[in-house]
Protein backbone atom coordinates (compact mmCIF):
# COMPACT_ATOMS: atom_id res chain seq x y z
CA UNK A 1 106.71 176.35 11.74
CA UNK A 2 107.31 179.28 13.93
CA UNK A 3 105.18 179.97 16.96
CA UNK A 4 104.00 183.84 15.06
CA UNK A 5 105.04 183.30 11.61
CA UNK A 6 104.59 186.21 9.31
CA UNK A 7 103.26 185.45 6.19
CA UNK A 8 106.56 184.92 3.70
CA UNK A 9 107.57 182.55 6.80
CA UNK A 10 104.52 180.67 6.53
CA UNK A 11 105.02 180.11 3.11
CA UNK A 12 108.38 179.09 2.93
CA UNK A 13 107.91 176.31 5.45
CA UNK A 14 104.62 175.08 3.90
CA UNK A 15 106.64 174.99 0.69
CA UNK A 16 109.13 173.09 2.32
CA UNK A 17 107.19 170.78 3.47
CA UNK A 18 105.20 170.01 0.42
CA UNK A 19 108.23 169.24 -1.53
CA UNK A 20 109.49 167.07 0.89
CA UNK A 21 106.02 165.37 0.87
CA UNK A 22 106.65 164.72 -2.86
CA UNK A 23 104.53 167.16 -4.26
CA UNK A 24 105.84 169.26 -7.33
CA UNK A 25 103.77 172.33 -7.24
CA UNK A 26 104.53 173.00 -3.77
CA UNK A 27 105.39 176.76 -4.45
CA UNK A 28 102.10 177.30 -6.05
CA UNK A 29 100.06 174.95 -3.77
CA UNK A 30 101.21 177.00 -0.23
CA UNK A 31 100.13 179.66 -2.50
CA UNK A 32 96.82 179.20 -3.22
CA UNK A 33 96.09 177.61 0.35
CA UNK A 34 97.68 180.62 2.44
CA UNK A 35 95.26 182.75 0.15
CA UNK A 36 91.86 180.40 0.80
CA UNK A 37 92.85 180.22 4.25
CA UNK A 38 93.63 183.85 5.52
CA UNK A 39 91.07 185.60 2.59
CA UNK A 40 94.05 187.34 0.53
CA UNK A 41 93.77 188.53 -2.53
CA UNK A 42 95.60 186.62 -5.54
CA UNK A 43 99.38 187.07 -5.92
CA UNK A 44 99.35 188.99 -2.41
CA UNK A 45 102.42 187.54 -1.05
CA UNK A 46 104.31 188.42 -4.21
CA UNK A 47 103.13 191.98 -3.63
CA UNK A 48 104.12 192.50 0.18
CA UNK A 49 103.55 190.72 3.34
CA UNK A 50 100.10 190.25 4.31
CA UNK A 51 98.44 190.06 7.70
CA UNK A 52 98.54 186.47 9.41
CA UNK A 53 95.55 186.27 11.99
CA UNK A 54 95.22 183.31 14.22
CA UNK A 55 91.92 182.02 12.87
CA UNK A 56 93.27 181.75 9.31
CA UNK A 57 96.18 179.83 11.06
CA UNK A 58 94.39 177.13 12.42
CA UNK A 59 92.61 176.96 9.14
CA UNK A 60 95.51 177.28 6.77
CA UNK A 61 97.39 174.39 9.07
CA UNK A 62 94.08 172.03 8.68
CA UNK A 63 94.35 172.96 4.28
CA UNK A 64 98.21 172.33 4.43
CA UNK A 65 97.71 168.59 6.67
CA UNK A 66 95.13 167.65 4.15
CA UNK A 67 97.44 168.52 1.09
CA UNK A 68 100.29 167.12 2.87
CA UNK A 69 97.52 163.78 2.56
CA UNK A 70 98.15 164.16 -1.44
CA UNK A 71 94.91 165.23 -1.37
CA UNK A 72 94.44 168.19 -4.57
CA UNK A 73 93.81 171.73 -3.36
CA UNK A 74 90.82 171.87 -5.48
CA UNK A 75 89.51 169.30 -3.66
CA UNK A 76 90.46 171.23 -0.21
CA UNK A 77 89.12 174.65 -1.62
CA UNK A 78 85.75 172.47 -3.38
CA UNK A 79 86.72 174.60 -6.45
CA UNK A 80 88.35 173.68 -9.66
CA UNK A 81 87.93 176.55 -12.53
CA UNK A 82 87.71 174.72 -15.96
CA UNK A 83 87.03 176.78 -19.29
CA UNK A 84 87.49 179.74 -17.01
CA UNK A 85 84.42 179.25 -15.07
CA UNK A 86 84.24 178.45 -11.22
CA UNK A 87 82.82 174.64 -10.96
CA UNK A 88 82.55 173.14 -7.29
CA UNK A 89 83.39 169.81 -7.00
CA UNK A 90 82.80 166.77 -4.09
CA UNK A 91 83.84 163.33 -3.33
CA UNK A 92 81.27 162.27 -5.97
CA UNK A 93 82.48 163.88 -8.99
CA UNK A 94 86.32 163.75 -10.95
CA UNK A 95 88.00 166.79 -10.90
CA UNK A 96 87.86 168.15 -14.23
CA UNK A 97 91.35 168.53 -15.57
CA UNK A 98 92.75 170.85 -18.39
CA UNK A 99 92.71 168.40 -21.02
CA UNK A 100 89.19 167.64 -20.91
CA UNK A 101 88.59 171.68 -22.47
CA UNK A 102 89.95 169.90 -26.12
CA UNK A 103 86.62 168.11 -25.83
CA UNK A 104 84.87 171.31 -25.38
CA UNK A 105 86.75 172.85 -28.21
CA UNK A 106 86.47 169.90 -30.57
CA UNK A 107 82.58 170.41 -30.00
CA UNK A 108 82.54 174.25 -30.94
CA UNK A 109 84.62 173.39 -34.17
CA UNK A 110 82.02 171.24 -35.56
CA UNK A 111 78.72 173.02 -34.85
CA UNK A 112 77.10 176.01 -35.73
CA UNK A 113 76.75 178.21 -32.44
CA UNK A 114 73.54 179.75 -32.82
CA UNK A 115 70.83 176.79 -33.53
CA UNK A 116 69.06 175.15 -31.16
CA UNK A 117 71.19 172.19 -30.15
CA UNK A 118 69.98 169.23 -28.14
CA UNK A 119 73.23 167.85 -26.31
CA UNK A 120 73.42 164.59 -23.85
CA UNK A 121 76.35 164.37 -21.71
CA UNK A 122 76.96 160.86 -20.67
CA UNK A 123 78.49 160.63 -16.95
CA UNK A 124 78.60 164.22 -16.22
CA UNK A 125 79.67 164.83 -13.43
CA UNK A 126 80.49 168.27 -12.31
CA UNK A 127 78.37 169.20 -15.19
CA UNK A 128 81.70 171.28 -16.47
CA UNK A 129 81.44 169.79 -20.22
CA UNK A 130 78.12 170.31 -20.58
CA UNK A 131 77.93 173.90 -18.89
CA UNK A 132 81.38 174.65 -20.94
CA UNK A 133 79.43 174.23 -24.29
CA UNK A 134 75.78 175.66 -23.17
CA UNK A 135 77.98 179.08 -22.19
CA UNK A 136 79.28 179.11 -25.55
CA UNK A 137 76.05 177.68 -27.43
CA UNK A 138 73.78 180.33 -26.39
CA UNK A 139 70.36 178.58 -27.91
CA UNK A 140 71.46 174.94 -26.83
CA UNK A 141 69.44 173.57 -24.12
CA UNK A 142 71.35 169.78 -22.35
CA UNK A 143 71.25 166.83 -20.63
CA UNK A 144 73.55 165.36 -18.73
CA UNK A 145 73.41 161.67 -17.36
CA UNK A 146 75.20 160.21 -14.10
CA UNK A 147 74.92 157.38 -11.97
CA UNK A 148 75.99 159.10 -8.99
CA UNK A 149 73.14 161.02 -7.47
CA UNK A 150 75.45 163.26 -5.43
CA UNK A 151 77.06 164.39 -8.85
CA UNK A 152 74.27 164.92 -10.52
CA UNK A 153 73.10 167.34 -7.71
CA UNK A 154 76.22 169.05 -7.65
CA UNK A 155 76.16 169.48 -11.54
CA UNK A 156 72.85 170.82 -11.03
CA UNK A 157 74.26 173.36 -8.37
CA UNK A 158 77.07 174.24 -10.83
CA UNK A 159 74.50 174.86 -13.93
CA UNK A 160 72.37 177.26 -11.79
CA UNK A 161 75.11 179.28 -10.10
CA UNK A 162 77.01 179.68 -13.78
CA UNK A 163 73.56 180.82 -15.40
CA UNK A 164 72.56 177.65 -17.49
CA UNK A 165 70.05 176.18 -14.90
CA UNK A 166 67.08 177.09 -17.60
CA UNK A 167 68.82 175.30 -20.23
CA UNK A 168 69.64 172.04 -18.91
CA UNK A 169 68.87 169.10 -16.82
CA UNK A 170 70.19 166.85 -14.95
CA UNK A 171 69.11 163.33 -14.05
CA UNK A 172 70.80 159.81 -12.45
CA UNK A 173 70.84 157.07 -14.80
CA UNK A 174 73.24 154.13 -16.48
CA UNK A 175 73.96 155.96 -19.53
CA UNK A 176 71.45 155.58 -21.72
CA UNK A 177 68.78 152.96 -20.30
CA UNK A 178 65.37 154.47 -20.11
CA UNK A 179 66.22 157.43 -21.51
CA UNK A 180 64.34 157.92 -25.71
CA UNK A 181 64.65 161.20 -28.36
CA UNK A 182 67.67 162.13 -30.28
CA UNK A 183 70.58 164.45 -29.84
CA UNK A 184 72.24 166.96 -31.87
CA UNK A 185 75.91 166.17 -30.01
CA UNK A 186 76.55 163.40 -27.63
CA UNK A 187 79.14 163.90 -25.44
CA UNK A 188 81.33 162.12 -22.74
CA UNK A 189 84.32 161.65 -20.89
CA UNK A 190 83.77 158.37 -19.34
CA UNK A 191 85.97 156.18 -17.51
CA UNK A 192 89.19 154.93 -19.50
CA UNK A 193 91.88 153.71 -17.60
CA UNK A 194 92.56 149.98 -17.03
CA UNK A 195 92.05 148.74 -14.03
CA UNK A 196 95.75 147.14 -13.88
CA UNK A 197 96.97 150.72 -13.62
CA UNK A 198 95.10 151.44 -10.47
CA UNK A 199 98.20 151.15 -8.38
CA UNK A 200 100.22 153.59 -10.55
CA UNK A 201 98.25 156.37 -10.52
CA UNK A 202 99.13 159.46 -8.58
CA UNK A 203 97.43 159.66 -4.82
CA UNK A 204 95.57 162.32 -5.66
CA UNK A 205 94.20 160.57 -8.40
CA UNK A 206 94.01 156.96 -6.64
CA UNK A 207 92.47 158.49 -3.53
CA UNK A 208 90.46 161.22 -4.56
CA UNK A 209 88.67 160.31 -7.24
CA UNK A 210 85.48 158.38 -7.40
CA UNK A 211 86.39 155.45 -8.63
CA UNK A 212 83.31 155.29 -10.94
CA UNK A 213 84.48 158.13 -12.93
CA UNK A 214 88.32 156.22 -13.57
CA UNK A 215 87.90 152.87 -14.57
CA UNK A 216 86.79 151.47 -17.54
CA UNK A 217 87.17 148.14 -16.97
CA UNK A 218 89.97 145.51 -17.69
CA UNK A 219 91.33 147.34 -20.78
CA UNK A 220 89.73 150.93 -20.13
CA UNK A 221 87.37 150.47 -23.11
CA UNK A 222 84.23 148.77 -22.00
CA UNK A 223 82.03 152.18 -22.01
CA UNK A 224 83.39 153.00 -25.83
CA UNK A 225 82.16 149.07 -26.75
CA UNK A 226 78.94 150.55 -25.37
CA UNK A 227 79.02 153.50 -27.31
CA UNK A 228 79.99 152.18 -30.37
CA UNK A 229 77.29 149.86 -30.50
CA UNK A 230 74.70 151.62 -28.93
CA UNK A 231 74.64 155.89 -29.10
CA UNK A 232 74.08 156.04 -33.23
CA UNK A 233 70.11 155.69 -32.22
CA UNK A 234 70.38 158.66 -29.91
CA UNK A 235 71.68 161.03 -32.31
CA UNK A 236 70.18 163.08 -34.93
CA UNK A 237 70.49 162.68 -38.71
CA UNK A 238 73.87 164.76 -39.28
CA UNK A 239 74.48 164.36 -35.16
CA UNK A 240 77.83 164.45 -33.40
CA UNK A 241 79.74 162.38 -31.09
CA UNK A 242 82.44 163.13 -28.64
CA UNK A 243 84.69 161.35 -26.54
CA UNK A 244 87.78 161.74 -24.16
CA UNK A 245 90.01 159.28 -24.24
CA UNK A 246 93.74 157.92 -22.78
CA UNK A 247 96.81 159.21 -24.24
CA UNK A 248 96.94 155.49 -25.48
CA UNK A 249 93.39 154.68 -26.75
CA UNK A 250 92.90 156.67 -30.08
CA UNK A 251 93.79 153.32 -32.40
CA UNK A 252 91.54 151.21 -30.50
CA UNK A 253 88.50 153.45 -29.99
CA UNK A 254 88.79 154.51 -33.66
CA UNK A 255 88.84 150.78 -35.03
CA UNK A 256 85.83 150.36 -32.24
CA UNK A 257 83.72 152.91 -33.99
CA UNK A 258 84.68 151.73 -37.56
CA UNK A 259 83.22 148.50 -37.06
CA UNK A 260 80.16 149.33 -36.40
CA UNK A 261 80.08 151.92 -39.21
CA UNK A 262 80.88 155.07 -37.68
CA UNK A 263 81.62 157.67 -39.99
CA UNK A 264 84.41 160.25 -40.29
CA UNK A 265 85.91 159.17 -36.97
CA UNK A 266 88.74 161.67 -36.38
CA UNK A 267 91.00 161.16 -32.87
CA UNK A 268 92.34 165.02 -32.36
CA UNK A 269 95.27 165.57 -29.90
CA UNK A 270 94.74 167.48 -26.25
CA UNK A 271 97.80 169.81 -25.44
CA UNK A 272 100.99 167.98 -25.14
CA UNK A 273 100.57 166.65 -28.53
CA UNK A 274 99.01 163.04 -27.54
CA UNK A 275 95.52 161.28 -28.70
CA UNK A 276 92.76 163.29 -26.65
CA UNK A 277 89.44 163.20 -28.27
CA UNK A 278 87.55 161.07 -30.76
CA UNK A 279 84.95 162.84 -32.75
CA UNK A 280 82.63 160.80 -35.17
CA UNK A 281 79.72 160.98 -37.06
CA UNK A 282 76.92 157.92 -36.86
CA UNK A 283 76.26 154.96 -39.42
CA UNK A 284 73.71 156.49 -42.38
CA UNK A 285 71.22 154.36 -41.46
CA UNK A 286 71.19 153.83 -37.62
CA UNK A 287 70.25 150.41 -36.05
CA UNK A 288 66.94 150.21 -34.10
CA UNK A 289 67.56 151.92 -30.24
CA UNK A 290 67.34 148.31 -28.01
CA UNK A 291 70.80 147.41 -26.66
CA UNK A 292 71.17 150.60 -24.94
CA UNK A 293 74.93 151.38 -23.79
């Protein structure tokens, strides 16, 4: 870079540089990280050249090494909006991605907005499925279940800064052992992919994520054998459940679900068109809660 770049030099050779590094939002990426770094407002190097001081130098060239890493700028910035709220994120918790908001959607579709829900959100995380709905369901109160302790802490963080600290909690468990009562709408994104794929997956994904939040086992569907066999006890006569899954999954979760009497199972698509979401309704005369998932 040059020794005093101004600030349209600073992005062209961070651009540069990203692209060579593989990355293929580098335009948008040097973007967002020349903004974090030197305090801009949004969209201010489209609008003119903005100051460059030699503080937000040294930090901008710290953002743009780490990127250069693969690592996400969400994870640089500790930010990742989702459902058009703010949600911080750490090394403990997957970084919710735009898909995941069909979940959120498929949810509001099927329940009436203004009771007094009761939802459990299995593996939380960030908290930003949970907090998604209670901003929408404005007399829901929820739960939301992780086995990391730093995530549930952080999803706690995110609930009270976005204004739905007094309707939820958070707690650390293995989905549902120890945990009794019945939900109105279980929800989850668990992990789903295969842990063949491991070495395929993106960097930012492979080394980024917490690995308990990506793998489902050898075929990606040992939490929805859980599930199918084990949630119907948690949920309410009438109750809804919820779940991401892989592009590839719908067929196979489905038929999991089915055979253990699952009703209505529906698999809806995310954006692009491919399998997204399972939604079902439980068996119409639960089994007994004792082989909790």
């Amino acid at each position: 870079m040059p020794t005093s770049p101004d600030a349209q030099a600073l992005f062209r050779a961070a651009t540069a540089q990203l692209t060579a590094a593989g990355v293929e939002s580098s335009r948008l990426d040097a973007r967002l990280l020349l903004e974090a770094a030197f305090g801009w407002k949004p969209y201010a190097l489209t609008l003119g050249t903005p100051a460059v001081t030699a503080e937000g130098l040294a930090r901008f060239e710290g953002m743009l090494a780490r990127r250069l890493a693969r690592e996400p700028v969400s994870r640089i910035l500790g930010l990742r909006d989702f459902w058009s709220l703010p949600f911080q994120i750490s090394p403990a918790t997957l970084d919710p991605r735009p898909d995941s908001e069909c979940l959120v959607q498929a949810v509001l579709d099927r329940v009436d907005r203004h009771k007094p829900l009761r939802l459990l959100d299995l593996g939380t995380g960030s908290g930003c499925l949970l907090i998604a709905l209670l901003t929408e369901l404005p007399a829901a109160w929820g739960l939301g279940l992780d086995r990391a302790p730093d995530a549930a802490a952080m999803a706690q963080r995110n609930a009270e800064t976005l204004g739905v600290g007094g309707r939820s909690a958070f707690a650390v468990g293995d989905w549902t052992e120890a945990l009794a009562g019945r939900f109105d709408v279980i929800l989850s994104n668990p992990p789903y992919i295969p842990l063949a794929d491991r070495d395929s997956l993106a960097p930012e994904v492979r080394c980024f994520d917490p690995a308990l939040a990506l793998f489902g086992g050898a075929d990606g569907l040992d939490p929805y054998r859980r599930f199918a066999a084990g949630l119907a006890g948690f949920l309410a006569p009438g109750g809804l459940l919820a779940l991401e899954i892989g592009w590839d999954q719908g067929a196979a979760v489905t038929a999991l679900l089915q055979q253990q009497g699952w009703r209505d199972v529906a698999c809806l698509p995310d954006l692009a068109g491919r399998d997204r979401v399972i939604v079902a309704y439980p068996p119409q005369t639960p089994r007994a809660v004792n082989g909790n998932p």
